[in-house]
N, C-alpha and C. Protein backbone atom coordinates (compact mmCIF):
# COMPACT_ATOMS: atom_id res chain seq x y z
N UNK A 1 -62.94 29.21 53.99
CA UNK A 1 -63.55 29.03 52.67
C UNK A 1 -64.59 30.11 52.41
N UNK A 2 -65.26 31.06 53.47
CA UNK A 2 -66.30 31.22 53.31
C UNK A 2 -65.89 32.79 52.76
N UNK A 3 -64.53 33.16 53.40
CA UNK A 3 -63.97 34.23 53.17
C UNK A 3 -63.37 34.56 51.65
N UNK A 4 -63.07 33.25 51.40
CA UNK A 4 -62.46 33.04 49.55
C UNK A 4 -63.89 33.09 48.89
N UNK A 5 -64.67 32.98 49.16
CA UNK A 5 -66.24 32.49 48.76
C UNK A 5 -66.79 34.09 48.42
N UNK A 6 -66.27 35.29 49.55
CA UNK A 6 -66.71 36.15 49.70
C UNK A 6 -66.00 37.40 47.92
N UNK A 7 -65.05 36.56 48.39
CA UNK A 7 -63.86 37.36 47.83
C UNK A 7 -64.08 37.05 45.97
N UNK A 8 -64.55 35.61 45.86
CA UNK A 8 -64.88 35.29 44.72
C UNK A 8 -65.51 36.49 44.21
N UNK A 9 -66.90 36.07 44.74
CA UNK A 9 -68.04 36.87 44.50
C UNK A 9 -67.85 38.10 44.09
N UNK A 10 -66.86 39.00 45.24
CA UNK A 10 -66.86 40.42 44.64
C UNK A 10 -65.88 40.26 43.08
N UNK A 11 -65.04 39.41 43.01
CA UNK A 11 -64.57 39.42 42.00
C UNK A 11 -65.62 39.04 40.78
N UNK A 12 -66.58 38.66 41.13
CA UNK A 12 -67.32 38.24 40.06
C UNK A 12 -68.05 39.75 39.44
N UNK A 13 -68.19 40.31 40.38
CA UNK A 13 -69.28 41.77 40.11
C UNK A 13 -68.11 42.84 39.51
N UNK A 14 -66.62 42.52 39.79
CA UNK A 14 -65.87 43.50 39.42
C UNK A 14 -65.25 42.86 37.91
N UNK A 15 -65.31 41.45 37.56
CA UNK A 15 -65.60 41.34 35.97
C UNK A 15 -66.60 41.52 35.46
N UNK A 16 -67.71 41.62 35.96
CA UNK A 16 -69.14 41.80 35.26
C UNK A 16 -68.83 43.43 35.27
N UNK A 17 -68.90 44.41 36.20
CA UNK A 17 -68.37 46.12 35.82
C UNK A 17 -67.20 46.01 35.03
N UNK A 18 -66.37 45.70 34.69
CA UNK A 18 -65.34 45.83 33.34
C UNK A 18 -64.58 46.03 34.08
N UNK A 19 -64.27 46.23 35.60
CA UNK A 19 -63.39 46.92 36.56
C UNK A 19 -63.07 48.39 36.18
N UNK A 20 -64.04 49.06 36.07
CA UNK A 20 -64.19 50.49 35.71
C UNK A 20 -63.26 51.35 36.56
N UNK A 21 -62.07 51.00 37.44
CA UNK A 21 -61.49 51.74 38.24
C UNK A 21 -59.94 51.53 37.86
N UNK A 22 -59.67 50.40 37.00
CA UNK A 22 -58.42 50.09 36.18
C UNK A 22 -58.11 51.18 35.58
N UNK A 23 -56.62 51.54 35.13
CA UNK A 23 -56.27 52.52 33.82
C UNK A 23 -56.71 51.37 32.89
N UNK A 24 -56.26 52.72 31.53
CA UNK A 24 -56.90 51.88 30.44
C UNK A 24 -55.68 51.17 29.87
N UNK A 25 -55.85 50.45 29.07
CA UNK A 25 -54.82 49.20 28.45
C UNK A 25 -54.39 50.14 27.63
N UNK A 26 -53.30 50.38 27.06
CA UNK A 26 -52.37 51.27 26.17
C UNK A 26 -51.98 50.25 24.99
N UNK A 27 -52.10 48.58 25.25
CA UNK A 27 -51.73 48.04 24.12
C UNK A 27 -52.81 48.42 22.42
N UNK A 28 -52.04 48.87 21.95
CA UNK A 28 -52.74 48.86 20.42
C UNK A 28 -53.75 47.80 20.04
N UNK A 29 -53.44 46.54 20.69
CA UNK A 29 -54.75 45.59 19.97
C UNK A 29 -55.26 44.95 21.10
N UNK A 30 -55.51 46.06 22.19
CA UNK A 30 -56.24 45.86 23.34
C UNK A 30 -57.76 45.60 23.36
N UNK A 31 -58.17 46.33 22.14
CA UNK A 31 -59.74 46.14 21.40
C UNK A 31 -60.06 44.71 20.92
N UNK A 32 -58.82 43.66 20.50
CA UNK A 32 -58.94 42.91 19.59
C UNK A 32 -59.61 41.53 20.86
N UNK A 33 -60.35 41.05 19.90
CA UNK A 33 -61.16 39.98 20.74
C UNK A 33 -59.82 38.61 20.89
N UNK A 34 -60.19 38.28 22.30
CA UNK A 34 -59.27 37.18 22.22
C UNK A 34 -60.40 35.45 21.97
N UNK A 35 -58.55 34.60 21.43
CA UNK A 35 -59.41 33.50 20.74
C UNK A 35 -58.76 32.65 21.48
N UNK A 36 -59.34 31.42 21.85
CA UNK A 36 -59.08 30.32 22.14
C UNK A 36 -58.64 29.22 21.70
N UNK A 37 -57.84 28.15 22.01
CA UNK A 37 -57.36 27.14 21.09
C UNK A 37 -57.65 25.50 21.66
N UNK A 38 -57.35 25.00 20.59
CA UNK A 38 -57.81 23.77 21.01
C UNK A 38 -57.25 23.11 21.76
N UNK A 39 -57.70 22.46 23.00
CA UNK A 39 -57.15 21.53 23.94
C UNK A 39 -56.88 20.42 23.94
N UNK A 40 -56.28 19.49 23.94
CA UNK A 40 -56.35 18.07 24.54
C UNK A 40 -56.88 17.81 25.56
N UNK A 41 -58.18 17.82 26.24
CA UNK A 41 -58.19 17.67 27.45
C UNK A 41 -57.56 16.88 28.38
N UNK A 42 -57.91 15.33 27.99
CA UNK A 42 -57.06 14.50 28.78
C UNK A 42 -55.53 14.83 28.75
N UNK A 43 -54.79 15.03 28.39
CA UNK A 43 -53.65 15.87 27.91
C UNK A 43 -53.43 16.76 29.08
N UNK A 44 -54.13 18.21 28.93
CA UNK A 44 -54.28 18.73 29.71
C UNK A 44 -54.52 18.92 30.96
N UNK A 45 -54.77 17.92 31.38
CA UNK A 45 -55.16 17.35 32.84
C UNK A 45 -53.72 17.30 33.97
N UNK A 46 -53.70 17.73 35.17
CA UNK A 46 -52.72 17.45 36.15
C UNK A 46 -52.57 18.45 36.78
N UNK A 47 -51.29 18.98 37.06
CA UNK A 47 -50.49 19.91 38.20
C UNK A 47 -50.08 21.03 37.47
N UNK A 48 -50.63 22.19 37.28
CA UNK A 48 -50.05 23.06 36.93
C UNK A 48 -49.40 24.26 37.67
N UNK A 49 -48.26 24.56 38.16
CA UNK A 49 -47.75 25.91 38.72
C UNK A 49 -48.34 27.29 38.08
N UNK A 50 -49.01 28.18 38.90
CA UNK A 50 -49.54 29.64 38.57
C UNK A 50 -48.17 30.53 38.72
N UNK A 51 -47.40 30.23 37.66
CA UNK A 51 -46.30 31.25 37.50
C UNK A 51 -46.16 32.75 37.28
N UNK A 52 -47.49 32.92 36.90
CA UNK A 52 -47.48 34.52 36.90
C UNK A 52 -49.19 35.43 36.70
N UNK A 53 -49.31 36.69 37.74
CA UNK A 53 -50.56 36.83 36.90
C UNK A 53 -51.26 38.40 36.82
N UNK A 54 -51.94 38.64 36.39
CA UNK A 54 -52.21 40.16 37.35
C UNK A 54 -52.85 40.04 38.13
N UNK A 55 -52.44 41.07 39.33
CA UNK A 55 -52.72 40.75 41.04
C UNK A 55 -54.13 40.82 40.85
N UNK A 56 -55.04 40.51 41.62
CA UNK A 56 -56.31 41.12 41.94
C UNK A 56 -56.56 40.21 43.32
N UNK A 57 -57.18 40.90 43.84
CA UNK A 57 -57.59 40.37 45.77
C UNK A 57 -57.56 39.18 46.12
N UNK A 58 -58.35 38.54 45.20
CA UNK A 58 -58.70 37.08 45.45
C UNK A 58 -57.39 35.70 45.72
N UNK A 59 -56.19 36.31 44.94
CA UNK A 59 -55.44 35.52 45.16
C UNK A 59 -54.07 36.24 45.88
N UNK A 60 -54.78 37.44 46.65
CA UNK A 60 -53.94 38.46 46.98
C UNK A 60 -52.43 37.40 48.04
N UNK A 61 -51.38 37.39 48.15
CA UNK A 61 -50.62 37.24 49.21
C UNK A 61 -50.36 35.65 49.06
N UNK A 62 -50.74 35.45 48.19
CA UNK A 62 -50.55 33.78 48.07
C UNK A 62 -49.56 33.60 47.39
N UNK A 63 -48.42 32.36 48.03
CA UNK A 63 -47.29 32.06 47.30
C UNK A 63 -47.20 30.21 47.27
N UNK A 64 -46.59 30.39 45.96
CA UNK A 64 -46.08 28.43 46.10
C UNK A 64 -47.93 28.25 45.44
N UNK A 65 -48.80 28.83 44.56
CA UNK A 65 -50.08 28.39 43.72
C UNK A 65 -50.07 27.59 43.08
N UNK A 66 -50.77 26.73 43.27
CA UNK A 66 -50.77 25.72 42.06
C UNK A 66 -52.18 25.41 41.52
N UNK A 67 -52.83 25.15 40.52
CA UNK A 67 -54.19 24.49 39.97
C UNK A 67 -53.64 22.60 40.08
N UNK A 68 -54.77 22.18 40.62
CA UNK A 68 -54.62 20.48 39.76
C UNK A 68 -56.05 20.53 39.32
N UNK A 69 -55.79 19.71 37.93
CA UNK A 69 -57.01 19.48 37.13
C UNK A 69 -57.45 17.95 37.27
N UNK A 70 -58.98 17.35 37.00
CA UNK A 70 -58.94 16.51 37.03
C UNK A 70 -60.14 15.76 35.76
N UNK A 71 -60.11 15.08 35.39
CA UNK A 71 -61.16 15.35 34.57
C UNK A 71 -62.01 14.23 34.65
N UNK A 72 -63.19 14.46 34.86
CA UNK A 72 -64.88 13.39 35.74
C UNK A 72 -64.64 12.68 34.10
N UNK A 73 -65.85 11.52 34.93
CA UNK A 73 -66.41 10.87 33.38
C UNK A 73 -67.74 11.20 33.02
N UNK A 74 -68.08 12.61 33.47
CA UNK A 74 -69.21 13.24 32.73
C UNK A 74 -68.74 14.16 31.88
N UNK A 75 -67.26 14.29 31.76
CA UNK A 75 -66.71 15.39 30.72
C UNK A 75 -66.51 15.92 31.75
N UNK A 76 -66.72 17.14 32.72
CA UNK A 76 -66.54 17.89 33.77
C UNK A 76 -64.95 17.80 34.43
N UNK A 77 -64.88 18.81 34.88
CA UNK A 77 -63.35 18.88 35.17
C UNK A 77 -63.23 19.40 36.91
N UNK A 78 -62.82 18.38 37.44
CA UNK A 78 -62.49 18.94 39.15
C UNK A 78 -61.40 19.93 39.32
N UNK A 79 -61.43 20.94 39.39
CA UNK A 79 -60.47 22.08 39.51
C UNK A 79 -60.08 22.78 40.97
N UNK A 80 -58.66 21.97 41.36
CA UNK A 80 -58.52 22.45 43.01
C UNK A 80 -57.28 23.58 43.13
N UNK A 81 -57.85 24.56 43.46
CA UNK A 81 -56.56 25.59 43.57
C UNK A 81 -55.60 25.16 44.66
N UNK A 82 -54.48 25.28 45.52
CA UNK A 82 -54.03 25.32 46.70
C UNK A 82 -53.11 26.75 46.22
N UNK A 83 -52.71 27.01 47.69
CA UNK A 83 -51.35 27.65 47.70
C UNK A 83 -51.19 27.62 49.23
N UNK A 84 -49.99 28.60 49.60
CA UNK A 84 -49.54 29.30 51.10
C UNK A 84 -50.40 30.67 50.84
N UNK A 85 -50.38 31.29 52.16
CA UNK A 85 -50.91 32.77 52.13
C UNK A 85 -50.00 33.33 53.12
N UNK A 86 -49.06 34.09 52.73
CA UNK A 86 -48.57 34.93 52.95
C UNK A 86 -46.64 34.43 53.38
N UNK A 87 -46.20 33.17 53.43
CA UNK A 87 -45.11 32.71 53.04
C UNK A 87 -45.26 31.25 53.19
N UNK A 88 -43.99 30.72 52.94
CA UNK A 88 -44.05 29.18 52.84
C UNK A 88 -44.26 28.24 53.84
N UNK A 89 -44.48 28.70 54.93
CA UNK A 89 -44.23 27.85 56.06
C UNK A 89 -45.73 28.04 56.39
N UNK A 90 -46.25 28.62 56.15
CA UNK A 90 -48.31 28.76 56.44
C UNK A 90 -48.96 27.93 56.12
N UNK A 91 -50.03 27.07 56.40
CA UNK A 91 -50.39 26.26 56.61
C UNK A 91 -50.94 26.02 54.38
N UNK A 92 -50.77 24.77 53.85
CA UNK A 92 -51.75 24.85 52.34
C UNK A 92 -52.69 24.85 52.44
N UNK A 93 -53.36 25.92 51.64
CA UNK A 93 -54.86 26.60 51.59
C UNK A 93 -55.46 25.59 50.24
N UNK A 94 -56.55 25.10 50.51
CA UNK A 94 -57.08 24.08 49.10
C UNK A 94 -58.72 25.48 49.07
N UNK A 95 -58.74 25.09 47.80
CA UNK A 95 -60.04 25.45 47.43
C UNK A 95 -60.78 24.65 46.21
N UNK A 96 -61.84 24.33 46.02
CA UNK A 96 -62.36 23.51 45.31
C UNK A 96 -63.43 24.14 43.86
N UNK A 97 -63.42 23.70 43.07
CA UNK A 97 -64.34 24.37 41.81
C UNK A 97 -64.76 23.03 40.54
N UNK A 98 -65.41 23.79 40.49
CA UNK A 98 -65.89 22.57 39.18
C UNK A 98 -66.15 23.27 37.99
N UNK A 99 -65.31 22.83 37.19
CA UNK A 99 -65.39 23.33 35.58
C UNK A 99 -66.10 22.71 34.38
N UNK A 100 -66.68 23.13 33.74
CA UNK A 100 -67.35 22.43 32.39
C UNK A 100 -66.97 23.04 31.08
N UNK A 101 -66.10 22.30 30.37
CA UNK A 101 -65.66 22.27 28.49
C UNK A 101 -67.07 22.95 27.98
N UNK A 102 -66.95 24.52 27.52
CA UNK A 102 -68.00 24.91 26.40
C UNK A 102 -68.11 23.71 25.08
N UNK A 103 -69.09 23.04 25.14
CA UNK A 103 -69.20 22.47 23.71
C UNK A 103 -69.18 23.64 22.46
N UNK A 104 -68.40 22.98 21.59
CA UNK A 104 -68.13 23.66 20.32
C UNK A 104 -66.71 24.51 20.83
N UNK A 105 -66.26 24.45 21.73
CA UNK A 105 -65.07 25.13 22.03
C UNK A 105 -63.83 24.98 21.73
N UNK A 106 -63.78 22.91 21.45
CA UNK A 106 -62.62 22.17 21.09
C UNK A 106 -61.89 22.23 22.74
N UNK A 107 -62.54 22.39 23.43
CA UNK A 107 -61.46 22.64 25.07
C UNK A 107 -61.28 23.96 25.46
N UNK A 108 -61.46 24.70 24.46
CA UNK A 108 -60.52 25.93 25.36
C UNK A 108 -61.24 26.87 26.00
N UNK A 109 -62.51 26.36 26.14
CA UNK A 109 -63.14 27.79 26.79
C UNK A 109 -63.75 26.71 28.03
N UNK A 110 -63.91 27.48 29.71
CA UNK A 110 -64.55 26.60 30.24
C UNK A 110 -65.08 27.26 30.94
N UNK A 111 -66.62 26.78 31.75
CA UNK A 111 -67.19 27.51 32.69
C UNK A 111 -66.93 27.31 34.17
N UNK A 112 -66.68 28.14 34.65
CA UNK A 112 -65.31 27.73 36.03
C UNK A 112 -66.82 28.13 37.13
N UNK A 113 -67.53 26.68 38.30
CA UNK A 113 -68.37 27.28 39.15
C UNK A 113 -67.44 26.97 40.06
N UNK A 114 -68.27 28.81 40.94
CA UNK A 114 -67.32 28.79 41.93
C UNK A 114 -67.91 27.87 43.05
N UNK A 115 -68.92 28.33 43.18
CA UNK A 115 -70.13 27.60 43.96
C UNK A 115 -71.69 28.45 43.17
N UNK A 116 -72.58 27.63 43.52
CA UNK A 116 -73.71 27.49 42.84
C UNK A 116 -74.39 28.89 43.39
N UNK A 117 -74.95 29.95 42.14
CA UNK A 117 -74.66 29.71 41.05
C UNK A 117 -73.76 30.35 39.86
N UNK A 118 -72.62 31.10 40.53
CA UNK A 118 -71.59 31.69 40.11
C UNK A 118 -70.91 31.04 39.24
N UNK A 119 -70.66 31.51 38.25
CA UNK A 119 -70.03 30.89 37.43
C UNK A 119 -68.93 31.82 36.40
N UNK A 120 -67.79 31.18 36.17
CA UNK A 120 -66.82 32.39 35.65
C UNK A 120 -66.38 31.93 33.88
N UNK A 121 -66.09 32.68 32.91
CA UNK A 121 -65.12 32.22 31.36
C UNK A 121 -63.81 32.49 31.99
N UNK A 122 -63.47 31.28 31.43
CA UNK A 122 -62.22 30.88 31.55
C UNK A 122 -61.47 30.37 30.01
N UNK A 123 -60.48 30.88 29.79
CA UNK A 123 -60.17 31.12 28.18
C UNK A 123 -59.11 30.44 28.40
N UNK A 124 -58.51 29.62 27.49
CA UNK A 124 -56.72 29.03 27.20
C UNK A 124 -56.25 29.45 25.65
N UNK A 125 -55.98 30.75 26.28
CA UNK A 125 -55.19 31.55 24.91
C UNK A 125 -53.63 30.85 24.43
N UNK A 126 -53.42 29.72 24.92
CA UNK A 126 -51.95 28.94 24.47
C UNK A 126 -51.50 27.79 25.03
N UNK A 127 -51.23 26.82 24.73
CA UNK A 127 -50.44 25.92 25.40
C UNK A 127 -49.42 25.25 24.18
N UNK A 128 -48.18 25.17 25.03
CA UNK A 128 -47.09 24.60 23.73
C UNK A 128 -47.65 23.24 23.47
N UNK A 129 -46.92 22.62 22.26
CA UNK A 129 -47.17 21.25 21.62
C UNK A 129 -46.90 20.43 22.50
N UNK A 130 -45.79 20.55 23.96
CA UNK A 130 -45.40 19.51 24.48
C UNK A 130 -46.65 19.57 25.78
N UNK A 131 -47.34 20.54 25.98
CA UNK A 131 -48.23 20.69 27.05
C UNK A 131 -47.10 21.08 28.56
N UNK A 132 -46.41 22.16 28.41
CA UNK A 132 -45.26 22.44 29.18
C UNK A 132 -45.84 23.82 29.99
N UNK A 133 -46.10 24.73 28.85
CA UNK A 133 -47.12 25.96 29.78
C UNK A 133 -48.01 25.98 28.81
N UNK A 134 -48.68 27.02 29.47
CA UNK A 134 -50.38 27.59 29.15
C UNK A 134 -50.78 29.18 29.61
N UNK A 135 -51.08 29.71 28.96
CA UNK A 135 -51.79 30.68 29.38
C UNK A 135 -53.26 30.79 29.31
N UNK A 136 -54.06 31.08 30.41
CA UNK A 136 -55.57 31.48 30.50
C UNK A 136 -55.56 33.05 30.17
N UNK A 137 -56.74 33.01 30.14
CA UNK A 137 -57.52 34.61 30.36
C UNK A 137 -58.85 35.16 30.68
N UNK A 138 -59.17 36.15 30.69
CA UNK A 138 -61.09 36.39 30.49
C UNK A 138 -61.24 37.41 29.56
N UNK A 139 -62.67 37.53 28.93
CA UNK A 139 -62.58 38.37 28.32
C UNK A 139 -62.52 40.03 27.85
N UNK A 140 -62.01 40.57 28.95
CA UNK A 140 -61.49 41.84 28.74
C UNK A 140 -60.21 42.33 28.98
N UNK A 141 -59.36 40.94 29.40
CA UNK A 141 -58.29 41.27 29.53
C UNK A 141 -57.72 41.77 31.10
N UNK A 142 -58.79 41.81 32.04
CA UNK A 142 -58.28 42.47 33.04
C UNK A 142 -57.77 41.27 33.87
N UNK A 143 -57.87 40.08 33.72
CA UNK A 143 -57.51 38.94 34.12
C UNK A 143 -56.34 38.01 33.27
N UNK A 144 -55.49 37.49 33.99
CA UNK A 144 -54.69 36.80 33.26
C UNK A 144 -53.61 35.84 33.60
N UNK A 145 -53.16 34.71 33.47
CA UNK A 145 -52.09 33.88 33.70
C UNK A 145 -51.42 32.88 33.21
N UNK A 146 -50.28 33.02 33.88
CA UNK A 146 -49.58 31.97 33.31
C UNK A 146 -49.15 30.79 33.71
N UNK A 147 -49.20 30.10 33.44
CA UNK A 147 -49.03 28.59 33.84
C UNK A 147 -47.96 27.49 33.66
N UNK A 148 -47.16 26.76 34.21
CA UNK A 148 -46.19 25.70 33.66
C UNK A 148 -46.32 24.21 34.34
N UNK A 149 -45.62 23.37 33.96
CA UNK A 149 -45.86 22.31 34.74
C UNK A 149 -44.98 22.15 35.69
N UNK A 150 -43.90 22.67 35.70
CA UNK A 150 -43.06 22.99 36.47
C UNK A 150 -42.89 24.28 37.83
N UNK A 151 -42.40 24.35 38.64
CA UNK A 151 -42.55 25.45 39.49
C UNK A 151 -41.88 26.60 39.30
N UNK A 152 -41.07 26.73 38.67
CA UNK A 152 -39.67 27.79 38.33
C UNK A 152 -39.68 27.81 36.66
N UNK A 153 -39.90 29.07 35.91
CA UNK A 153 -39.58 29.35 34.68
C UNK A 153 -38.46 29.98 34.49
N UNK A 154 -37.65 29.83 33.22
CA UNK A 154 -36.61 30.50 33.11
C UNK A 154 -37.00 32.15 32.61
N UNK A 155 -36.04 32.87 32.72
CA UNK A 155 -36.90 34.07 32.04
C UNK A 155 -37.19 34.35 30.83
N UNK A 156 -35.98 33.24 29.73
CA UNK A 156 -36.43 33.64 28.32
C UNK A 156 -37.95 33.10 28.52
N UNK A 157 -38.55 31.98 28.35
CA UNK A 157 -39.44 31.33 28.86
C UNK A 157 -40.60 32.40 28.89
N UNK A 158 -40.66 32.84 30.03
CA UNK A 158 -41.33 34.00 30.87
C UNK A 158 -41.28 35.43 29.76
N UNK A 159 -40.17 35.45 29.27
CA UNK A 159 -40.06 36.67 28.29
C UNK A 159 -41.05 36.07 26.98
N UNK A 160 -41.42 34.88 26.45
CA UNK A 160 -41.76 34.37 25.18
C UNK A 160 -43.53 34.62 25.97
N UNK A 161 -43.73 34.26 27.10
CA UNK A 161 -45.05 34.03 27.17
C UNK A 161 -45.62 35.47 27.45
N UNK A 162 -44.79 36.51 28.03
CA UNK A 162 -45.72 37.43 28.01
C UNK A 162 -45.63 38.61 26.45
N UNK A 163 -44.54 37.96 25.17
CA UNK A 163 -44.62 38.35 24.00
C UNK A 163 -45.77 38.27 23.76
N UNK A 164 -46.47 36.61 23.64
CA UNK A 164 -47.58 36.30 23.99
C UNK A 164 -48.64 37.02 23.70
N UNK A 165 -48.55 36.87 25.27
CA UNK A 165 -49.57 38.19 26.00
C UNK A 165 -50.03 39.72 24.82
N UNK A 166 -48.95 39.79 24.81
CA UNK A 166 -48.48 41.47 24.14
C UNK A 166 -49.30 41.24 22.55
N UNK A 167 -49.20 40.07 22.30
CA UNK A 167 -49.72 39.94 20.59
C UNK A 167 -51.01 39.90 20.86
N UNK A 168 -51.58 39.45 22.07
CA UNK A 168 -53.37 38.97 22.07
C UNK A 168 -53.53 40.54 22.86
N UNK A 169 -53.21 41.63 22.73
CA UNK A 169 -53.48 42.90 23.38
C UNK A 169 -53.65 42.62 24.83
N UNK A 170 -52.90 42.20 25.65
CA UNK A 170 -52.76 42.08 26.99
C UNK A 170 -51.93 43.72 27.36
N UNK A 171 -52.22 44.78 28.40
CA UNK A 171 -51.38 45.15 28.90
C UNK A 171 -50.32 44.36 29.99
N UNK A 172 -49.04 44.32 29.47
CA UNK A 172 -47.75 42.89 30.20
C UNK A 172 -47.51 44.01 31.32
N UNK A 173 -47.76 45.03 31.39
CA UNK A 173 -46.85 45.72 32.72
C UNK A 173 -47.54 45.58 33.93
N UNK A 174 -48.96 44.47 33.66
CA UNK A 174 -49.61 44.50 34.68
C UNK A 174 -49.11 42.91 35.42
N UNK A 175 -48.96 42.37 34.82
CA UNK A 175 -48.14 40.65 35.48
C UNK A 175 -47.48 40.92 35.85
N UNK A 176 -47.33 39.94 37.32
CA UNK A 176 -46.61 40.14 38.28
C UNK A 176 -46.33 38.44 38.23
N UNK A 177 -45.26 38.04 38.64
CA UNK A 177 -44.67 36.62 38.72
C UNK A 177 -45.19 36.53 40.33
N UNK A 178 -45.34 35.06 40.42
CA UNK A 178 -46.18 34.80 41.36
C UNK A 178 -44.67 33.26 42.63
N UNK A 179 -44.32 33.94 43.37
CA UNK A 179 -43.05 33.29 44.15
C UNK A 179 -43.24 31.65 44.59
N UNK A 180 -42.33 31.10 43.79
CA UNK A 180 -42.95 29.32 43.36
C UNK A 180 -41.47 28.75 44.40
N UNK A 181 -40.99 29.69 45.10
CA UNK A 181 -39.70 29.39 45.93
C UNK A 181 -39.29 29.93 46.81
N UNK A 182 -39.16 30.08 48.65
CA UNK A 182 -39.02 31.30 49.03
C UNK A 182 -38.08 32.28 48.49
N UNK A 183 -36.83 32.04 48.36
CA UNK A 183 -35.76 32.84 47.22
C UNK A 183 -36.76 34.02 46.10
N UNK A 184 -37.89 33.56 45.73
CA UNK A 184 -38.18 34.51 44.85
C UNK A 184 -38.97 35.65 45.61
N UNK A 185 -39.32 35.57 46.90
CA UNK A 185 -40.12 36.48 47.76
C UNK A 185 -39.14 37.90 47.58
N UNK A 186 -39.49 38.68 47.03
CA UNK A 186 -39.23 40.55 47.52
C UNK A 186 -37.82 40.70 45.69
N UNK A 187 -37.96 39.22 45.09
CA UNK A 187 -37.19 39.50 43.74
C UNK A 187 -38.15 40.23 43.18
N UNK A 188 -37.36 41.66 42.14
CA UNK A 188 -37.99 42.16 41.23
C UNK A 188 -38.61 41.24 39.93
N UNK A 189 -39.86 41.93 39.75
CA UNK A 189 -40.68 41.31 38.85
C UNK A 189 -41.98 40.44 39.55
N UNK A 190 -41.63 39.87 41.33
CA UNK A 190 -42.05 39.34 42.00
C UNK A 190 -43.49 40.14 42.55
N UNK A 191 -44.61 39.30 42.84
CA UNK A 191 -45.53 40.16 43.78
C UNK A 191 -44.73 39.75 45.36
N UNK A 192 -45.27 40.51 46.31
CA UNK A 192 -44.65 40.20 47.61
C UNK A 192 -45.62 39.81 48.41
N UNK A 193 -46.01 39.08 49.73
CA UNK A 193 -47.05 39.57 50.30
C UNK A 193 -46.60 40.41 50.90
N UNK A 194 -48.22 41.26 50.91
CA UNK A 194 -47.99 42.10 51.71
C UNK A 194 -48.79 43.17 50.85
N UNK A 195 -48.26 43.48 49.54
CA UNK A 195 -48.41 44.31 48.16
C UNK A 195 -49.86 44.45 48.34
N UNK A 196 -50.08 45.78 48.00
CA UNK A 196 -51.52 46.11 47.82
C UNK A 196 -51.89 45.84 46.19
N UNK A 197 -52.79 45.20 46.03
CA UNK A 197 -53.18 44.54 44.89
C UNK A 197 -54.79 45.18 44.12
């Protein structure tokens, strides 16, 4: 934990620098501020599969990700990551966080602590009417994912959400699908472990 703890952190200082070592986003409305939408929370609540995302360290080598949400009766939201690290048969890695609904947000913006007193924006740039996927984000874009309730997306699916992406000025050539099956380990489009991230 103390090592994910570590790993947070630098991730926290490398969204606070803009990640000044990234190329630059080539999408045309890469400037454009992204917006958030309204949630259902209770709704929103459960098992979501991390189907796809851009790599960065923290969740480097991890396969089979999932978020479960939970939601307190102070409003507050228990947010437990798990996955494998580095294939399926490795032991499940849990990690723990606690989230809080921005008031005035309608749901979609939340403050994700990692531990005290770190704290991250966490954006829900989409979720369909049936509450089937979702996409998060942060705000510069150098962060991003996708989400389903299911473990396996089809690719039209996968092709609609990172259109998505592409309309809220996401650069898409940076998502990488995240392996929800061993079968998808070393498929194109796939991160691998191993991949320098």
């Amino acid at each position: 934990m103390r090592r994910f703890a570590c790993a947070v952190v630098a991730l926290a200082l490398l969204v606070l620098s803009g990640c000044s070592g990234e190329p630059p986003n080539p999408n045309p409305r890469a400037s454009v501020p992204l917006t958030t939408v309204p949630v259902d929370l209770p709704r929103y609540m459960g098992r979501w599969y991390i189907i796809a995302n851009i790599p960065y360290f923290a969740e480097r080598d991890f396969v089979g990700s999932y978020a479960q949400w939970v939601l307190r009766p102070d409003g507050k939201i228990d947010d437990s990551y798990y996955a494998h690290k580095g294939a399926f048969d490795a032991p499940l890695k849990h990690y723990q966080f606690l989230d809080t609904p921005v008031p005035g947000s309608n749901g979609g913006e939340w403050s994700v602590q990692v531990f005290w007193p770190v704290r991250f924006k966490q954006l829900t740039l989409y979720v369909d009417p049936d509450y089937r996927y979702t996409i998060l984000g942060y705000p510069g874009k150098n962060l991003g994912w996708i989400f389903s309730r299911d473990p396996v997306m089809s690719d039209d699916t996968y092709r609609e959400m990172l259109a998505k992406l592409d309309a809220m000025g996401y650069d898409t050539s940076r998502f990488k699908r995240v392996p929800q099956t061993p079968e998808q380990i070393g498929m194109p489009g796939f991160a691998s472990p191993g991949d320098k991230q």
